[in-house]
PDB file of N, CA and C in Angstrom:
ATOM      1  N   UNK A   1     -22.318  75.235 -60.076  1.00  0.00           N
ATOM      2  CA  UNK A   1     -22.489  75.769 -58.732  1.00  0.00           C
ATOM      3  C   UNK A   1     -21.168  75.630 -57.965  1.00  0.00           C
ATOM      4  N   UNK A   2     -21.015  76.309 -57.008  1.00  0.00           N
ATOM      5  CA  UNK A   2     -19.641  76.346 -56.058  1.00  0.00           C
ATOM      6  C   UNK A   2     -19.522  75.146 -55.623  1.00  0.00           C
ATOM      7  N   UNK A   3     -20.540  74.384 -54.903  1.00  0.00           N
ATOM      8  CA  UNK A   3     -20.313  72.757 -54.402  1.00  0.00           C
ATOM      9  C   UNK A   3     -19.880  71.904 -55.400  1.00  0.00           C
ATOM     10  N   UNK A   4     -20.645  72.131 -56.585  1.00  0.00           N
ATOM     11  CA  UNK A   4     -19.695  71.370 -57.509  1.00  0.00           C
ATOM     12  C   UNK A   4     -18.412  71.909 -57.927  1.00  0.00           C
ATOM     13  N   UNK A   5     -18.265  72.347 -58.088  1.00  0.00           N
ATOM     14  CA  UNK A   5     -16.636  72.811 -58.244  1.00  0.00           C
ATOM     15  C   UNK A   5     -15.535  72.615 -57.052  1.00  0.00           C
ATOM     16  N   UNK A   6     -16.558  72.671 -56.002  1.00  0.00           N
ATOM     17  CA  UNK A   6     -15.552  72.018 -55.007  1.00  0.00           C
ATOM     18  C   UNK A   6     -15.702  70.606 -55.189  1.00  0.00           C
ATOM     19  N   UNK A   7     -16.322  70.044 -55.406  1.00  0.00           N
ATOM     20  CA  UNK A   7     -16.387  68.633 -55.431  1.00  0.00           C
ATOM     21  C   UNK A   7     -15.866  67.953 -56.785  1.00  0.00           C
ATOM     22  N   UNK A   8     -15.325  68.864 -57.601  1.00  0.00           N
ATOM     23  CA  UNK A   8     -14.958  67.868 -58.496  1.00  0.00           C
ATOM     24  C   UNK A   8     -13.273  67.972 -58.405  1.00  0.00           C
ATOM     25  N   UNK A   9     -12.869  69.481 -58.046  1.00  0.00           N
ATOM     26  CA  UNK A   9     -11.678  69.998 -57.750  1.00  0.00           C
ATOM     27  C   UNK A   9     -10.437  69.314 -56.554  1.00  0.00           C
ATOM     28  N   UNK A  10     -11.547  68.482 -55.767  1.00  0.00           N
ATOM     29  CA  UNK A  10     -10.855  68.150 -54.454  1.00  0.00           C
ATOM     30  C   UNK A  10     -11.409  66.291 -54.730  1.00  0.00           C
ATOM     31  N   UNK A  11     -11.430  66.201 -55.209  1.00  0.00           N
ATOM     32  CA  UNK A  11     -12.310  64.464 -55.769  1.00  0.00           C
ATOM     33  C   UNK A  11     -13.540  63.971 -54.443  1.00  0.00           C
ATOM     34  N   UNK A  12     -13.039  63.053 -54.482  1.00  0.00           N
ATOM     35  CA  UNK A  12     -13.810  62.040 -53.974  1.00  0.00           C
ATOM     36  C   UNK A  12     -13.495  61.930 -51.823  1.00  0.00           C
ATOM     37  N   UNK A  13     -14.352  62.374 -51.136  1.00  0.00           N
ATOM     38  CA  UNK A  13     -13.848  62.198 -49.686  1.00  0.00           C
ATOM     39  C   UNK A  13     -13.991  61.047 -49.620  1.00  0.00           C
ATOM     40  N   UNK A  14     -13.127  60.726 -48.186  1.00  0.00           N
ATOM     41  CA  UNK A  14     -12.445  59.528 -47.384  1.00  0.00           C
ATOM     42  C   UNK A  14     -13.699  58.305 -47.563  1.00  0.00           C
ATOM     43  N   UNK A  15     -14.784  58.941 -47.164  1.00  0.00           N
ATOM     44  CA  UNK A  15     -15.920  58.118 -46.897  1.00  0.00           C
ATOM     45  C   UNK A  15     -16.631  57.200 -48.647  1.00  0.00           C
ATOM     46  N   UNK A  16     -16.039  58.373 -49.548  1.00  0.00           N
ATOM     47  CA  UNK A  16     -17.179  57.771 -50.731  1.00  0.00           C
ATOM     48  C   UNK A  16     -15.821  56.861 -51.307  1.00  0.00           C
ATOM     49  N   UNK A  17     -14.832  56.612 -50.433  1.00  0.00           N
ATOM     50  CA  UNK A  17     -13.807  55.806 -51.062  1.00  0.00           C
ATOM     51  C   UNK A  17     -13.998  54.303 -50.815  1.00  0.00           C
ATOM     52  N   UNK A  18     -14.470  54.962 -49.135  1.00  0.00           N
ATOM     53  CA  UNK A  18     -14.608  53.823 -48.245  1.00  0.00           C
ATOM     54  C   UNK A  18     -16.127  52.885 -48.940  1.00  0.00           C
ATOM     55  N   UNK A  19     -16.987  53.985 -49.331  1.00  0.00           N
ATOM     56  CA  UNK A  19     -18.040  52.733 -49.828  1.00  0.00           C
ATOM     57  C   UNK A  19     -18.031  52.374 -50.770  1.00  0.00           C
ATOM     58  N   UNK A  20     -17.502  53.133 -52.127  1.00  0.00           N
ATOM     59  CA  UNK A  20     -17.088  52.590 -53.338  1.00  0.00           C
ATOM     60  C   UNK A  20     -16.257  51.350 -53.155  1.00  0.00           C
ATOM     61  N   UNK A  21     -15.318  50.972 -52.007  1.00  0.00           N
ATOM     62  CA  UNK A  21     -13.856  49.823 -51.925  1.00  0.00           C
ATOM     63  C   UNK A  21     -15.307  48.557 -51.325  1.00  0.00           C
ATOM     64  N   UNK A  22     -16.098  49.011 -50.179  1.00  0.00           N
ATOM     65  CA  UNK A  22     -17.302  48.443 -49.913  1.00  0.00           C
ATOM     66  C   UNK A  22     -18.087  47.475 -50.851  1.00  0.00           C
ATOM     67  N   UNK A  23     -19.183  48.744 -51.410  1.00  0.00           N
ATOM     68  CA  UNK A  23     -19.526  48.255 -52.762  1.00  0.00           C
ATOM     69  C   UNK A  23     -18.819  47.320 -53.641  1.00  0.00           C
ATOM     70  N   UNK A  24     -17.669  47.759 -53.783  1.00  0.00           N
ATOM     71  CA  UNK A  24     -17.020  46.297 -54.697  1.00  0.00           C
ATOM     72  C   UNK A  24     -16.989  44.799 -54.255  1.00  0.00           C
ATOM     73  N   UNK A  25     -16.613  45.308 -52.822  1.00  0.00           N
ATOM     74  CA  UNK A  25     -16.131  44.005 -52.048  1.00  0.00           C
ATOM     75  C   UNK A  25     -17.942  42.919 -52.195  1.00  0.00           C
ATOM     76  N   UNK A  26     -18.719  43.876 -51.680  1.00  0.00           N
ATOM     77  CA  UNK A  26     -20.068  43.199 -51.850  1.00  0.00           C
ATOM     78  C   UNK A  26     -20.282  42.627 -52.716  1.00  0.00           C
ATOM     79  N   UNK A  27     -20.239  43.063 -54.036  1.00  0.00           N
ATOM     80  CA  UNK A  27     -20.486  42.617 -55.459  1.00  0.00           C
ATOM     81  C   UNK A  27     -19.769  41.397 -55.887  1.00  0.00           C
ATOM     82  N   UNK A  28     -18.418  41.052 -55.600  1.00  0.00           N
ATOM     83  CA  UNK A  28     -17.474  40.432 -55.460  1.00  0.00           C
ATOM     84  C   UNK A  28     -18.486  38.826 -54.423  1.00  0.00           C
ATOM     85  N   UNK A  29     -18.264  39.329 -53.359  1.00  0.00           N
ATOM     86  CA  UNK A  29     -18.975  37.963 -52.908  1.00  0.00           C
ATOM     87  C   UNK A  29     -20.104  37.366 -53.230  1.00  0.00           C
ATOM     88  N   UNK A  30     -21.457  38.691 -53.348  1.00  0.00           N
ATOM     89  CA  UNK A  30     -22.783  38.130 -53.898  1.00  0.00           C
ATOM     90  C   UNK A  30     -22.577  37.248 -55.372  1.00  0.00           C
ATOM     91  N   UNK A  31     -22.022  37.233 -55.970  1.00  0.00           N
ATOM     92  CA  UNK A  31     -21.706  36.599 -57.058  1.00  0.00           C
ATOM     93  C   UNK A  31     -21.350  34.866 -57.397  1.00  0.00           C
ATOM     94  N   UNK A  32     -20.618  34.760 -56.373  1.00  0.00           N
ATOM     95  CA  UNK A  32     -20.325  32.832 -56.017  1.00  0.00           C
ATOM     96  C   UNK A  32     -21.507  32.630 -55.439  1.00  0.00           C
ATOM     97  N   UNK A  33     -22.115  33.217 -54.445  1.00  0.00           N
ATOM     98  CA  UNK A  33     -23.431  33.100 -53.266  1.00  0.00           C
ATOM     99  C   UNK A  33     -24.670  32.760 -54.506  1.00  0.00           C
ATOM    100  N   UNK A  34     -24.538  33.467 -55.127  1.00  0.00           N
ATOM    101  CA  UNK A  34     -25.867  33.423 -56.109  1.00  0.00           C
ATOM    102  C   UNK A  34     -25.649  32.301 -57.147  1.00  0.00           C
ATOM    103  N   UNK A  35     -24.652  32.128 -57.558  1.00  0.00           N
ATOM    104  CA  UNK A  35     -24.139  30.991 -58.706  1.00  0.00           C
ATOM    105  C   UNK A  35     -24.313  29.684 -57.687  1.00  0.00           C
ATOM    106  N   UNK A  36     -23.992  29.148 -56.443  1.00  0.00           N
ATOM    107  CA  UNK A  36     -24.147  28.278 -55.988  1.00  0.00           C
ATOM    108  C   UNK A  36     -25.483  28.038 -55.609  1.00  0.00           C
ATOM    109  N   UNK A  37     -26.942  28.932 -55.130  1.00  0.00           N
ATOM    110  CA  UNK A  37     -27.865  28.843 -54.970  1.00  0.00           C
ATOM    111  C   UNK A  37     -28.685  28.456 -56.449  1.00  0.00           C
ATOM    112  N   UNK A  38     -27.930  29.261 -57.235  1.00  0.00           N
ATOM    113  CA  UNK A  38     -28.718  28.711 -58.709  1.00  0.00           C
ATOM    114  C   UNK A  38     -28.807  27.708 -58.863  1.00  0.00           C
ATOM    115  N   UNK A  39     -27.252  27.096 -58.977  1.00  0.00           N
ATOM    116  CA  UNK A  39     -26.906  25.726 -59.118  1.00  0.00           C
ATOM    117  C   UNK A  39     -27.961  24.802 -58.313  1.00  0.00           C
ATOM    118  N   UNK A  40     -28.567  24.612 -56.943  1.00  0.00           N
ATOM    119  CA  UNK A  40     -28.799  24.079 -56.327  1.00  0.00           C
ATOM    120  C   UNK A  40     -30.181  24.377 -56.119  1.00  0.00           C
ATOM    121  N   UNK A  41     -31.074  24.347 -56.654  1.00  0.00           N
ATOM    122  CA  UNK A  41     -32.191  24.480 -56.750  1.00  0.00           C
ATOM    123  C   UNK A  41     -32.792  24.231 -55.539  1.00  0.00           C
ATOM    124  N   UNK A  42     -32.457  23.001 -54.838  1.00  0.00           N
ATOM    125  CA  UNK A  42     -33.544  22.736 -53.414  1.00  0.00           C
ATOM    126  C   UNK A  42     -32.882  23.983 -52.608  1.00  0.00           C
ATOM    127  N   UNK A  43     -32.118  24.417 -52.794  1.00  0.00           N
ATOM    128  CA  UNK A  43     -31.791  25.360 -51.803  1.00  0.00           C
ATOM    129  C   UNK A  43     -32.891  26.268 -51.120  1.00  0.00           C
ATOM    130  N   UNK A  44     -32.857  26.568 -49.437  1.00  0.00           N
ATOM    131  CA  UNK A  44     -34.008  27.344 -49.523  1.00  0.00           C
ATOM    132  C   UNK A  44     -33.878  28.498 -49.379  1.00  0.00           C
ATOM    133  N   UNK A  45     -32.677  29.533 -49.163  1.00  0.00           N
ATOM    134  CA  UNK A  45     -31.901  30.881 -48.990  1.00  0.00           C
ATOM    135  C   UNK A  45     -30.720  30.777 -49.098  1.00  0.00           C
ATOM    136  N   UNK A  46     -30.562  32.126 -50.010  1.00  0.00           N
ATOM    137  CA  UNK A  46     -29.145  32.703 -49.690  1.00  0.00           C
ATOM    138  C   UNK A  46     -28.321  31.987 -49.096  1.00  0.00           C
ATOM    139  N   UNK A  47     -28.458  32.379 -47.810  1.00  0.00           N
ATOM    140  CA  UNK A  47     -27.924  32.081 -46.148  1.00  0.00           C
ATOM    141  C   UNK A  47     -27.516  30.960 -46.336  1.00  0.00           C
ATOM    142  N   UNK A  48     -28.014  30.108 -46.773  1.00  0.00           N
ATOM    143  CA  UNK A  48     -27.243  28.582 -46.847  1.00  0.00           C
ATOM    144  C   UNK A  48     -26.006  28.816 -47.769  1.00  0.00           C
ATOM    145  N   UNK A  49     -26.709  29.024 -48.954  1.00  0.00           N
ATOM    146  CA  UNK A  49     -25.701  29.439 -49.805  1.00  0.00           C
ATOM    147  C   UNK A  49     -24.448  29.679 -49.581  1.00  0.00           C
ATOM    148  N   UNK A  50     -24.560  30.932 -49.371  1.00  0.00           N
ATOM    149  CA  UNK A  50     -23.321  31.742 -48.674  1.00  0.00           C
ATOM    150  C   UNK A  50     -22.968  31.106 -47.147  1.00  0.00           C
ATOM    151  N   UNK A  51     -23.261  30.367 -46.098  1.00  0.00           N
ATOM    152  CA  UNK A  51     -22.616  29.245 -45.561  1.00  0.00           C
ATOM    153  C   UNK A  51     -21.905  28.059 -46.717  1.00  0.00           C
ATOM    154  N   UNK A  52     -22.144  27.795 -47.456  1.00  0.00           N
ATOM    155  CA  UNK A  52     -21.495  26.449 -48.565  1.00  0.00           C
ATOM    156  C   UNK A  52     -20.310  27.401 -49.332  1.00  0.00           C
ATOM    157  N   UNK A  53     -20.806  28.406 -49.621  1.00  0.00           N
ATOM    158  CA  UNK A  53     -18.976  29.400 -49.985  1.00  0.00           C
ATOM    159  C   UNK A  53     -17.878  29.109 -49.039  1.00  0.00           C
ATOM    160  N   UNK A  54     -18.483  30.063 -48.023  1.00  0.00           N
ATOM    161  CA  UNK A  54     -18.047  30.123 -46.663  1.00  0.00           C
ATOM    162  C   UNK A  54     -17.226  28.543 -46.709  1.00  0.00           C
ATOM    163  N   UNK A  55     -18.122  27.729 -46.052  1.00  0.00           N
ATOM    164  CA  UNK A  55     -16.948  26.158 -46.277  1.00  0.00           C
ATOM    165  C   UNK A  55     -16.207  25.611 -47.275  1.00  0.00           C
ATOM    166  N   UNK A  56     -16.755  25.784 -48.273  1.00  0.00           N
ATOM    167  CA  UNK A  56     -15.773  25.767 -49.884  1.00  0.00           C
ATOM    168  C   UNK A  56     -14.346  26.294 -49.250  1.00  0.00           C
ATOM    169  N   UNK A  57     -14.387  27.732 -49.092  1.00  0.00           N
ATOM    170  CA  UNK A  57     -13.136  28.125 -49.114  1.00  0.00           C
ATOM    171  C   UNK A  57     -12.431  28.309 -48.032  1.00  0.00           C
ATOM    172  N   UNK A  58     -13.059  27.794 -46.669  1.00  0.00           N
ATOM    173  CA  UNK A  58     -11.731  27.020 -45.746  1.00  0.00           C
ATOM    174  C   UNK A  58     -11.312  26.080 -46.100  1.00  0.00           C
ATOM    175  N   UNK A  59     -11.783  24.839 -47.291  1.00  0.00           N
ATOM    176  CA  UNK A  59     -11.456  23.768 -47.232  1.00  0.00           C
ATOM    177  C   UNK A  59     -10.929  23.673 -48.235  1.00  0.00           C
ATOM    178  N   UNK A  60     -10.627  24.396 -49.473  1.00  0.00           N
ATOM    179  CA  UNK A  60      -9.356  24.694 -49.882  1.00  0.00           C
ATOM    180  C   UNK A  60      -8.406  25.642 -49.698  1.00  0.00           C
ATOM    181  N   UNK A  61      -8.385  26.494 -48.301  1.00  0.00           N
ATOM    182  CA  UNK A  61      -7.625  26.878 -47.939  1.00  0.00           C
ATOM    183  C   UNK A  61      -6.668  25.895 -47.326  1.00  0.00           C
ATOM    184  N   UNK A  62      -7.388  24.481 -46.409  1.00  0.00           N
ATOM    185  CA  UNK A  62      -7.358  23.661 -45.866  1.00  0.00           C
ATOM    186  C   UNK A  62      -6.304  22.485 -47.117  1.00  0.00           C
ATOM    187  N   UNK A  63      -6.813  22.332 -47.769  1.00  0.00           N
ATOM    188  CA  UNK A  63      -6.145  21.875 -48.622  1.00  0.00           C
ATOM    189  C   UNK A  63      -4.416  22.316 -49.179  1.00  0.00           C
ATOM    190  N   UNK A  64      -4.887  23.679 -49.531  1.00  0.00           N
ATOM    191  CA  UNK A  64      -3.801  24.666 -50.178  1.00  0.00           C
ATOM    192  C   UNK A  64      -2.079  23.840 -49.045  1.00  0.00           C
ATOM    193  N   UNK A  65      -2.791  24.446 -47.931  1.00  0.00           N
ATOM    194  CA  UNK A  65      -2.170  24.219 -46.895  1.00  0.00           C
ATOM    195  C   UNK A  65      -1.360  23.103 -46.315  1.00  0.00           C
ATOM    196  N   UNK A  66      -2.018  21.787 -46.744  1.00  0.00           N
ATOM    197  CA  UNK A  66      -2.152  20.671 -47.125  1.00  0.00           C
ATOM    198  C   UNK A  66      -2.081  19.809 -45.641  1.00  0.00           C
ATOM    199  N   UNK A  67      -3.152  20.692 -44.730  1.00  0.00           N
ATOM    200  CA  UNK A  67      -3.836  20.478 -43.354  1.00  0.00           C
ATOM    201  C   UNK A  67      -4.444  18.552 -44.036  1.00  0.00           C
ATOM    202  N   UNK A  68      -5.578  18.884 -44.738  1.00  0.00           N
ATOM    203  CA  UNK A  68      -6.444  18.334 -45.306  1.00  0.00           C
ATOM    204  C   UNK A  68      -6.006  17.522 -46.204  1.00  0.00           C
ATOM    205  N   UNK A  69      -6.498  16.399 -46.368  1.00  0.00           N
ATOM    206  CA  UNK A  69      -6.163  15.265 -47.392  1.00  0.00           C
ATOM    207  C   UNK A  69      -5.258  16.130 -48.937  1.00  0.00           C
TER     208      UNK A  69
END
Protein backbone atom coordinates (compact mmCIF):
# COMPACT_ATOMS: atom_id res chain seq x y z
CA UNK A 1 0.00 0.00 0.00
CA UNK A 2 1.20 3.73 -0.46
CA UNK A 3 1.44 4.26 3.51
CA UNK A 4 3.65 1.60 3.58
CA UNK A 5 5.93 2.60 1.18
CA UNK A 6 5.97 5.79 2.63
CA UNK A 7 6.76 4.46 5.79
CA UNK A 8 9.38 2.31 5.08
CA UNK A 9 11.04 4.82 2.47
CA UNK A 10 11.26 7.76 4.98
CA UNK A 11 11.96 5.32 8.29
CA UNK A 12 11.00 5.79 11.48
CA UNK A 13 9.34 9.55 12.74
CA UNK A 14 10.74 11.74 15.50
CA UNK A 15 8.19 10.34 17.91
CA UNK A 16 8.66 6.36 17.34
CA UNK A 17 12.40 7.28 18.06
CA UNK A 18 11.48 9.04 20.98
CA UNK A 19 9.59 5.90 22.43
CA UNK A 20 11.73 3.25 21.15
CA UNK A 21 15.03 5.49 23.19
CA UNK A 22 11.94 5.43 26.06
CA UNK A 23 11.18 1.90 25.94
CA UNK A 24 14.77 1.02 26.38
CA UNK A 25 15.46 3.35 29.05
CA UNK A 26 12.38 1.59 30.95
CA UNK A 27 13.58 -1.85 30.43
CA UNK A 28 16.98 -0.85 31.55
CA UNK A 29 15.75 0.28 35.03
CA UNK A 30 12.84 -2.30 35.64
CA UNK A 31 15.50 -4.82 35.69
CA UNK A 32 17.78 -3.92 39.04
CA UNK A 33 14.05 -2.90 40.57
CA UNK A 34 12.90 -6.44 40.05
CA UNK A 35 16.27 -8.33 40.91
CA UNK A 36 16.34 -6.42 44.24
CA UNK A 37 12.61 -7.13 45.11
CA UNK A 38 13.30 -10.81 44.27
CA UNK A 39 16.16 -10.84 46.32
CA UNK A 40 14.19 -9.55 49.24
CA UNK A 41 11.33 -11.40 49.70
CA UNK A 42 9.66 -9.41 52.74
CA UNK A 43 9.52 -6.75 50.39
CA UNK A 44 6.03 -5.44 49.96
CA UNK A 45 6.22 -3.41 46.35
CA UNK A 46 8.08 -2.45 43.70
CA UNK A 47 8.06 1.09 45.06
CA UNK A 48 10.27 0.20 47.80
CA UNK A 49 12.31 -1.53 45.63
CA UNK A 50 13.00 0.93 43.25
CA UNK A 51 13.44 3.55 46.31
CA UNK A 52 16.59 0.97 47.55
CA UNK A 53 18.07 1.38 43.71
CA UNK A 54 17.35 4.82 43.87
CA UNK A 55 19.70 4.99 47.26
CA UNK A 56 22.16 2.31 46.12
CA UNK A 57 23.18 4.59 43.49
CA UNK A 58 23.57 7.99 45.18
CA UNK A 59 25.63 6.26 47.56
CA UNK A 60 28.00 5.07 45.28
CA UNK A 61 27.89 7.92 43.44
CA UNK A 62 28.63 9.31 46.94
CA UNK A 63 31.36 7.15 47.32
CA UNK A 64 32.80 7.34 43.64
CA UNK A 65 33.16 10.88 44.64
CA UNK A 66 34.66 10.08 47.76
CA UNK A 67 31.94 12.57 49.63
CA UNK A 68 31.29 9.31 51.68
CA UNK A 69 33.50 7.10 53.69
Amino acid sequence: SPEEIERVTHGASEEDLVNSGLEETMIGAYHPIREVWKQRGSMEDMRTAALIVAIDKVALSYEQLGIFP
